[in-house]
Protein backbone atom coordinates (compact mmCIF):
# COMPACT_ATOMS: atom_id res chain seq x y z
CA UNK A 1 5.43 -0.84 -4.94
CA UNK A 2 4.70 0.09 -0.86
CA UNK A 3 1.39 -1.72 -0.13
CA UNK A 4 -0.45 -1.84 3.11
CA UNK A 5 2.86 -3.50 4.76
CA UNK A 6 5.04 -0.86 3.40
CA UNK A 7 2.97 2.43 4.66
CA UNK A 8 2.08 0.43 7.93
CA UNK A 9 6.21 0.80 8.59
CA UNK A 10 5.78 4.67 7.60
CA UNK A 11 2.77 5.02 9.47
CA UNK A 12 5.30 3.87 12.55
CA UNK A 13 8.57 6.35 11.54
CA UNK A 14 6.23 9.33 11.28
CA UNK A 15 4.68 8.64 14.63
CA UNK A 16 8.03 9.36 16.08
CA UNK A 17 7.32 13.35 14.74
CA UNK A 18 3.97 13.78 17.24
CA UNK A 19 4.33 16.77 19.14
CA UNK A 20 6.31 19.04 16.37
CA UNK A 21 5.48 21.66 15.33
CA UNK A 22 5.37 22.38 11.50
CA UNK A 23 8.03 25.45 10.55
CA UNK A 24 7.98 25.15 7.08
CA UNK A 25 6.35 23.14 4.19
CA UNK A 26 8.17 22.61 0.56
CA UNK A 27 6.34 21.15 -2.37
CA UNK A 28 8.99 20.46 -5.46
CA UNK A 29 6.59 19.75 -7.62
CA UNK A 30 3.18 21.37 -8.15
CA UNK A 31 2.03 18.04 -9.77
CA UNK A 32 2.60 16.09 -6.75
CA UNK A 33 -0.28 17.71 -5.42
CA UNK A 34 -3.75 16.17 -5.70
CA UNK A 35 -6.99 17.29 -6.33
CA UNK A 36 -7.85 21.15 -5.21
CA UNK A 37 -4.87 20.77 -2.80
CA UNK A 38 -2.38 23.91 -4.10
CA UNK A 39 0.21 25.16 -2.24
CA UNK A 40 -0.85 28.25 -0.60
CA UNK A 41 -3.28 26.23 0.95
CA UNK A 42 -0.69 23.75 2.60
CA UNK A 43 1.46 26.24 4.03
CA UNK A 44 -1.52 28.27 5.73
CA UNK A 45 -2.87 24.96 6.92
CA UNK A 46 0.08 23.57 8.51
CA UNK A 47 2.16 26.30 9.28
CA UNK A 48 2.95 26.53 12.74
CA UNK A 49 0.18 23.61 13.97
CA UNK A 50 1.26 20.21 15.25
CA UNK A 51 1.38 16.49 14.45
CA UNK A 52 -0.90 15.30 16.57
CA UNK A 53 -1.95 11.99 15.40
CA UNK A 54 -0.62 9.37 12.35
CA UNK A 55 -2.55 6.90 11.12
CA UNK A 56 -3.01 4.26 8.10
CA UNK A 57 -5.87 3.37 6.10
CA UNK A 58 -4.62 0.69 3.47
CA UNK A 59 -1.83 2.40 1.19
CA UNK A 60 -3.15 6.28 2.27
CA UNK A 61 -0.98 7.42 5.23
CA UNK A 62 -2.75 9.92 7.23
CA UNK A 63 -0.95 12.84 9.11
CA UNK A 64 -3.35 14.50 11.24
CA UNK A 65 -1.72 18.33 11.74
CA UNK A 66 -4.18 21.04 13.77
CA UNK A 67 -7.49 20.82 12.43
CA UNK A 68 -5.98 19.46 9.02
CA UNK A 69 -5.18 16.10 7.48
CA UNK A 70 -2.54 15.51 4.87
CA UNK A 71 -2.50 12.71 3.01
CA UNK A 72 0.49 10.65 1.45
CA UNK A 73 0.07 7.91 -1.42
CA UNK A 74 3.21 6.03 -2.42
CA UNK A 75 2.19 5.20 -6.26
CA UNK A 76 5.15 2.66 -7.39
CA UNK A 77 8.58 3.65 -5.79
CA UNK A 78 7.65 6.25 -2.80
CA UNK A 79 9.04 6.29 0.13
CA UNK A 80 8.58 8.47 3.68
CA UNK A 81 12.38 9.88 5.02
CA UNK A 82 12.09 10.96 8.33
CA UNK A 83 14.80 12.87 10.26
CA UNK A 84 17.12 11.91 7.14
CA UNK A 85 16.42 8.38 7.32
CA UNK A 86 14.72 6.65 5.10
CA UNK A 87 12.29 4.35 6.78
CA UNK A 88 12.85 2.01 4.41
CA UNK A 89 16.30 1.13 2.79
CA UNK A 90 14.94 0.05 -0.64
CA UNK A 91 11.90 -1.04 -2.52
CA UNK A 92 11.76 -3.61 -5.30
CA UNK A 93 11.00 -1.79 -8.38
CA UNK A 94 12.95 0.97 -7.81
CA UNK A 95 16.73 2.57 -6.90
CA UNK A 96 17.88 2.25 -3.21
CA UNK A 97 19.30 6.05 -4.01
CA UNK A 98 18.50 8.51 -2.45
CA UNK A 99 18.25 12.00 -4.17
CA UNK A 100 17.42 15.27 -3.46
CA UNK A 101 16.09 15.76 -6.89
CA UNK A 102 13.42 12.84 -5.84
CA UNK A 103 12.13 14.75 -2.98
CA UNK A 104 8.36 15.43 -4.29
CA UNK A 105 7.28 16.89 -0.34
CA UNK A 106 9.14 18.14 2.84
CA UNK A 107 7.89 18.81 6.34
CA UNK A 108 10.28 20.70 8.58
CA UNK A 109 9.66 20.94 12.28
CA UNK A 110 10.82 23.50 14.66
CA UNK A 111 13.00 20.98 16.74
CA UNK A 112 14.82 20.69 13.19
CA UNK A 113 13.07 17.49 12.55
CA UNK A 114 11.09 16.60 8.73
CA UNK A 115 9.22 14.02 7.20
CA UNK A 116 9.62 13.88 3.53
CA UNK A 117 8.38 11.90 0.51
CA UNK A 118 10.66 10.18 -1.39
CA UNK A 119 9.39 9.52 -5.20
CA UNK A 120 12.10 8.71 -8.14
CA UNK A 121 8.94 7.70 -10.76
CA UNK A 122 7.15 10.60 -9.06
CA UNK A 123 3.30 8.17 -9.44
CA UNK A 124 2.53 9.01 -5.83
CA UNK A 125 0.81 12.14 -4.26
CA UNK A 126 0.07 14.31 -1.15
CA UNK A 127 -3.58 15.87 -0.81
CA UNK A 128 -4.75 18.26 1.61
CA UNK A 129 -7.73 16.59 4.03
CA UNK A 130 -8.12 13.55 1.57
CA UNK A 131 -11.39 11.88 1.28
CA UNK A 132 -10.61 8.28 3.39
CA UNK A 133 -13.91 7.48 3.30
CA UNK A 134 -13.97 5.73 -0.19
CA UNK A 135 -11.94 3.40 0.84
CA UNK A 136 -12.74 -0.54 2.14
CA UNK A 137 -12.24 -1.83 5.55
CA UNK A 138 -8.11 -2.18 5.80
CA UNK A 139 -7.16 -5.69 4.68
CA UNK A 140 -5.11 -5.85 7.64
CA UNK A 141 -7.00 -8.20 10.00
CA UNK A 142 -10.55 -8.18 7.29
CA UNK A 143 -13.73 -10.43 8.61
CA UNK A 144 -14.57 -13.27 6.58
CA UNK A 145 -17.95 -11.65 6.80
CA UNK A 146 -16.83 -8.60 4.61
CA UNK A 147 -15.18 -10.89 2.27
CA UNK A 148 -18.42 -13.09 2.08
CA UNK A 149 -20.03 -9.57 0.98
CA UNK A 150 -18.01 -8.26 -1.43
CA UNK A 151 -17.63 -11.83 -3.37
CA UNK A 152 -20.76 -12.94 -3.41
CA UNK A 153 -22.50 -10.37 -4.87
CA UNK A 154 -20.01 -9.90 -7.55
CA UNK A 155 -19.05 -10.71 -11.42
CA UNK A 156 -15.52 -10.10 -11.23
CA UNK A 157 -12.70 -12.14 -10.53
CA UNK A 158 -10.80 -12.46 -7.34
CA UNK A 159 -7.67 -10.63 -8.22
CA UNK A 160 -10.00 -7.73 -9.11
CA UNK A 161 -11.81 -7.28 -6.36
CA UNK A 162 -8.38 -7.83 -3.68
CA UNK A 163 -6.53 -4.78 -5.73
CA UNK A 164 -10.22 -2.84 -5.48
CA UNK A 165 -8.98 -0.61 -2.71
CA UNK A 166 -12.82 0.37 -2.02
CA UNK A 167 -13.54 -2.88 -1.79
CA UNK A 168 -10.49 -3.58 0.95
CA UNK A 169 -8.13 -1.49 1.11
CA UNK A 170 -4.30 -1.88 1.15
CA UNK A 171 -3.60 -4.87 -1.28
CA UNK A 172 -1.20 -3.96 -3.61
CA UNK A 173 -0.38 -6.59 -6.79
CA UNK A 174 2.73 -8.61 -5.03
CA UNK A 175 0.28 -9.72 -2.01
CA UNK A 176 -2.54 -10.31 -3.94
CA UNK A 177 -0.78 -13.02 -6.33
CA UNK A 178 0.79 -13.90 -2.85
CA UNK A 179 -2.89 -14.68 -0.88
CA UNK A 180 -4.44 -16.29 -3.76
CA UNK A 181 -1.65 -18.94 -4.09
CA UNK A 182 -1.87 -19.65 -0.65
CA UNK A 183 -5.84 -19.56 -1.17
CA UNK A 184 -5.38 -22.46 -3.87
CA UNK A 185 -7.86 -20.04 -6.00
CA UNK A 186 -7.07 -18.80 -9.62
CA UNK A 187 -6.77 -15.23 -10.32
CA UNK A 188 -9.21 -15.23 -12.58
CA UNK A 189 -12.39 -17.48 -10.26
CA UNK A 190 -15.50 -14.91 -10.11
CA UNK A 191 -16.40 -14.10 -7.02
CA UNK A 192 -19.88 -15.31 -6.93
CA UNK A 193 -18.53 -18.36 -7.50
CA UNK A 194 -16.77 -18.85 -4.14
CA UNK A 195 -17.90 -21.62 -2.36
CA UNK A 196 -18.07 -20.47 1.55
CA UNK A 197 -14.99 -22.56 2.90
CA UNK A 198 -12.84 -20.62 -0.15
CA UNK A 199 -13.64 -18.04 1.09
CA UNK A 200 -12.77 -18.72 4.91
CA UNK A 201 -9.29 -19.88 2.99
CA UNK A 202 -9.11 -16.32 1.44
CA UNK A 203 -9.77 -14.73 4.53
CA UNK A 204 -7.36 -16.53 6.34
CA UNK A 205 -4.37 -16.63 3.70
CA UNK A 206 -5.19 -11.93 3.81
CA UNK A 207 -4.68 -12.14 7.47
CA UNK A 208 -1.94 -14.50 7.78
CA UNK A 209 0.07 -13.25 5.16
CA UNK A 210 -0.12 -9.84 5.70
CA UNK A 211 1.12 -10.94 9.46
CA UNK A 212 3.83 -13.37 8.13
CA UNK A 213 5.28 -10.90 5.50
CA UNK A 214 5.29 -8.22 7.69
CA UNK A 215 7.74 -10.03 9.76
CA UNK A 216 10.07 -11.14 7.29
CA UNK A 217 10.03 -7.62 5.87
CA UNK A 218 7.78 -6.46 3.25
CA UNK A 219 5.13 -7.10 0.17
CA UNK A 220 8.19 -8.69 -1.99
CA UNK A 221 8.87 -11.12 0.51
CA UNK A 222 6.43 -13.69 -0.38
CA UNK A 223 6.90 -17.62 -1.12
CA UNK A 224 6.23 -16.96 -4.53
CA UNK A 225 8.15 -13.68 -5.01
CA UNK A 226 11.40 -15.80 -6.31
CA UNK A 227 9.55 -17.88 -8.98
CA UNK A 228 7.53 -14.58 -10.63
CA UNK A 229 9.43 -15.15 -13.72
CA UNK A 230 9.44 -16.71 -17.29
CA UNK A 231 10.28 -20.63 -16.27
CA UNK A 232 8.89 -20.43 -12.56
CA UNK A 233 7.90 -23.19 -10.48
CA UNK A 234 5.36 -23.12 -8.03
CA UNK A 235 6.93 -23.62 -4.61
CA UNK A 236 4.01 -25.85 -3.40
CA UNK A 237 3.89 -28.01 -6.21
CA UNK A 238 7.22 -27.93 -8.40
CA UNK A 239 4.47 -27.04 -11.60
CA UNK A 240 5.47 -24.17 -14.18
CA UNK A 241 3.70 -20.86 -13.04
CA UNK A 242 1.61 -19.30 -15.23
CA UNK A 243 1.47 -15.27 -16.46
CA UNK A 244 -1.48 -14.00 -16.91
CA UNK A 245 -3.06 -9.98 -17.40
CA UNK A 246 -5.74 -9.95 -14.91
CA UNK A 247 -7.81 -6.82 -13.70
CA UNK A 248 -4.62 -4.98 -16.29
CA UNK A 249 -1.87 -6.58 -13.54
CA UNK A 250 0.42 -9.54 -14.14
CA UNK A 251 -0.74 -12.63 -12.08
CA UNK A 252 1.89 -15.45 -11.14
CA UNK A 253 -0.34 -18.44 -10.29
CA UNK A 254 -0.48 -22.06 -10.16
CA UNK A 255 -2.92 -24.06 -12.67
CA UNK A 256 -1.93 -27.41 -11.04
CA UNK A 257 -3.40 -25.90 -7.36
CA UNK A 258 -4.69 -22.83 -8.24
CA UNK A 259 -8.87 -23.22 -9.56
């Protein structure tokens, strides 16, 4: 599933497409579309105005075109092509593939350029001037002092509020179970219930694995991505990993570390 390190690497292979001009724009499928966004709409929108900006906020990915934005979401397998290359090779829950038949959304410039979405389980979506502002600050490089907000004032548990993208945006399930290892914090702690050097930990282990995973590759990419299986050890402690349903997501953790 892309999370906020998958889109960030879209957000980058679009970029190369500023300055286009849009010549043509192809929906698939009408139910790719969210909200009011229909496809009349698109095309008189973005037909013949240019990329002029790309940007990311958590999993959205934000194409700024004339005076309109369109926005991507990559649901579980998505992925952006651009130019005919996919700008990223494969994703873990889904075929490497790729098929025309899969295409949800096309782009085509006049240089004979396009950015298209890629979508075999066809969960993801494009919308037409999205509303970005219900989403949380962008996990990618969070204050401690947001975190100190949204926890203590909260019931919920931890995993909970981390996959609450209007909370913080960009966390995805894979990095969550990922930061809260390193944290040394169960899934399933309330928030109120973080003392204030847990959650300097949990700010630290967002920022520093987001950072670290990013350069080895992507979301799956974890320490703990190899043992997320019946029989699992933790890699910290050699203990047998624990599943759990938390916040309706399966939770790897440690109950010899994690509390």
């Amino acid at each position: 599933m892309p999370e906020l390190i998958e889109v960030e690497i879209y957000r980058k292979a679009a970029a190369n497409s500023i300055g286009r001009r849009v010549s043509a724009v192809s929906v698939l499928s009408k139910k790719y579309l969210r909200g009011k966004t229909v496809v009349p709409d698109l095309q008189s929108a973005l037909f013949g105005a240019r990329l002029d900006h790309v940007r990311r906020i958590g999993k959205l990915l934000l194409l700024e075109i004339g005076t309109a934005v369109v926005g991507f979401r990559f649901g579980m397998t998505g992925r952006l092509i651009v130019d005919g290359e996919v700008a990223i090779s494969g994703l873990l829950y889904t075929t490497a593939e790729v098929q025309d038949r899969h295409v949800r959304f096309a782009l085509e410039f006049d240089d004979g350029g396009s950015i298209a979405m890629l979508d075999p389980r066809g969960f993801g979506n494009v919308e037409l001037n999205p509303d970005a502002s219900l989403l949380g600050p962008d996990a990618m490089g969070v204050s401690e002092a947001h975190l100190r907000k949204v926890f203590q004032a909260s019931k919920a548990t931890l995993k909970s509020m981390l996959l609450d993208q209007q909370k913080i945006s960009g966390i995805g399930n894979l990095l969550c179970d990922e930061i809260l290892w390193r944290s040394g914090l169960a899934p399933t702690r309330i928030g109120s219930s973080l003392e204030p050097k847990e959650i300097e930990r949990v700010t630290c282990a967002v920022n520093t694995t987001i950072e670290e995973l990013t350069e080895r590759g992507g979301s799956h990419m974890g320490d703990l991505q190899s043992q997320r299986h019946p029989g699992g050890v933790c890699p910290s402690d050699g203990s047998e990993l624990q599943r759990t349903t938390v916040a309706g997501r399966t939770s790897w953790w440690c109950p010899e570390h994690q509390h």
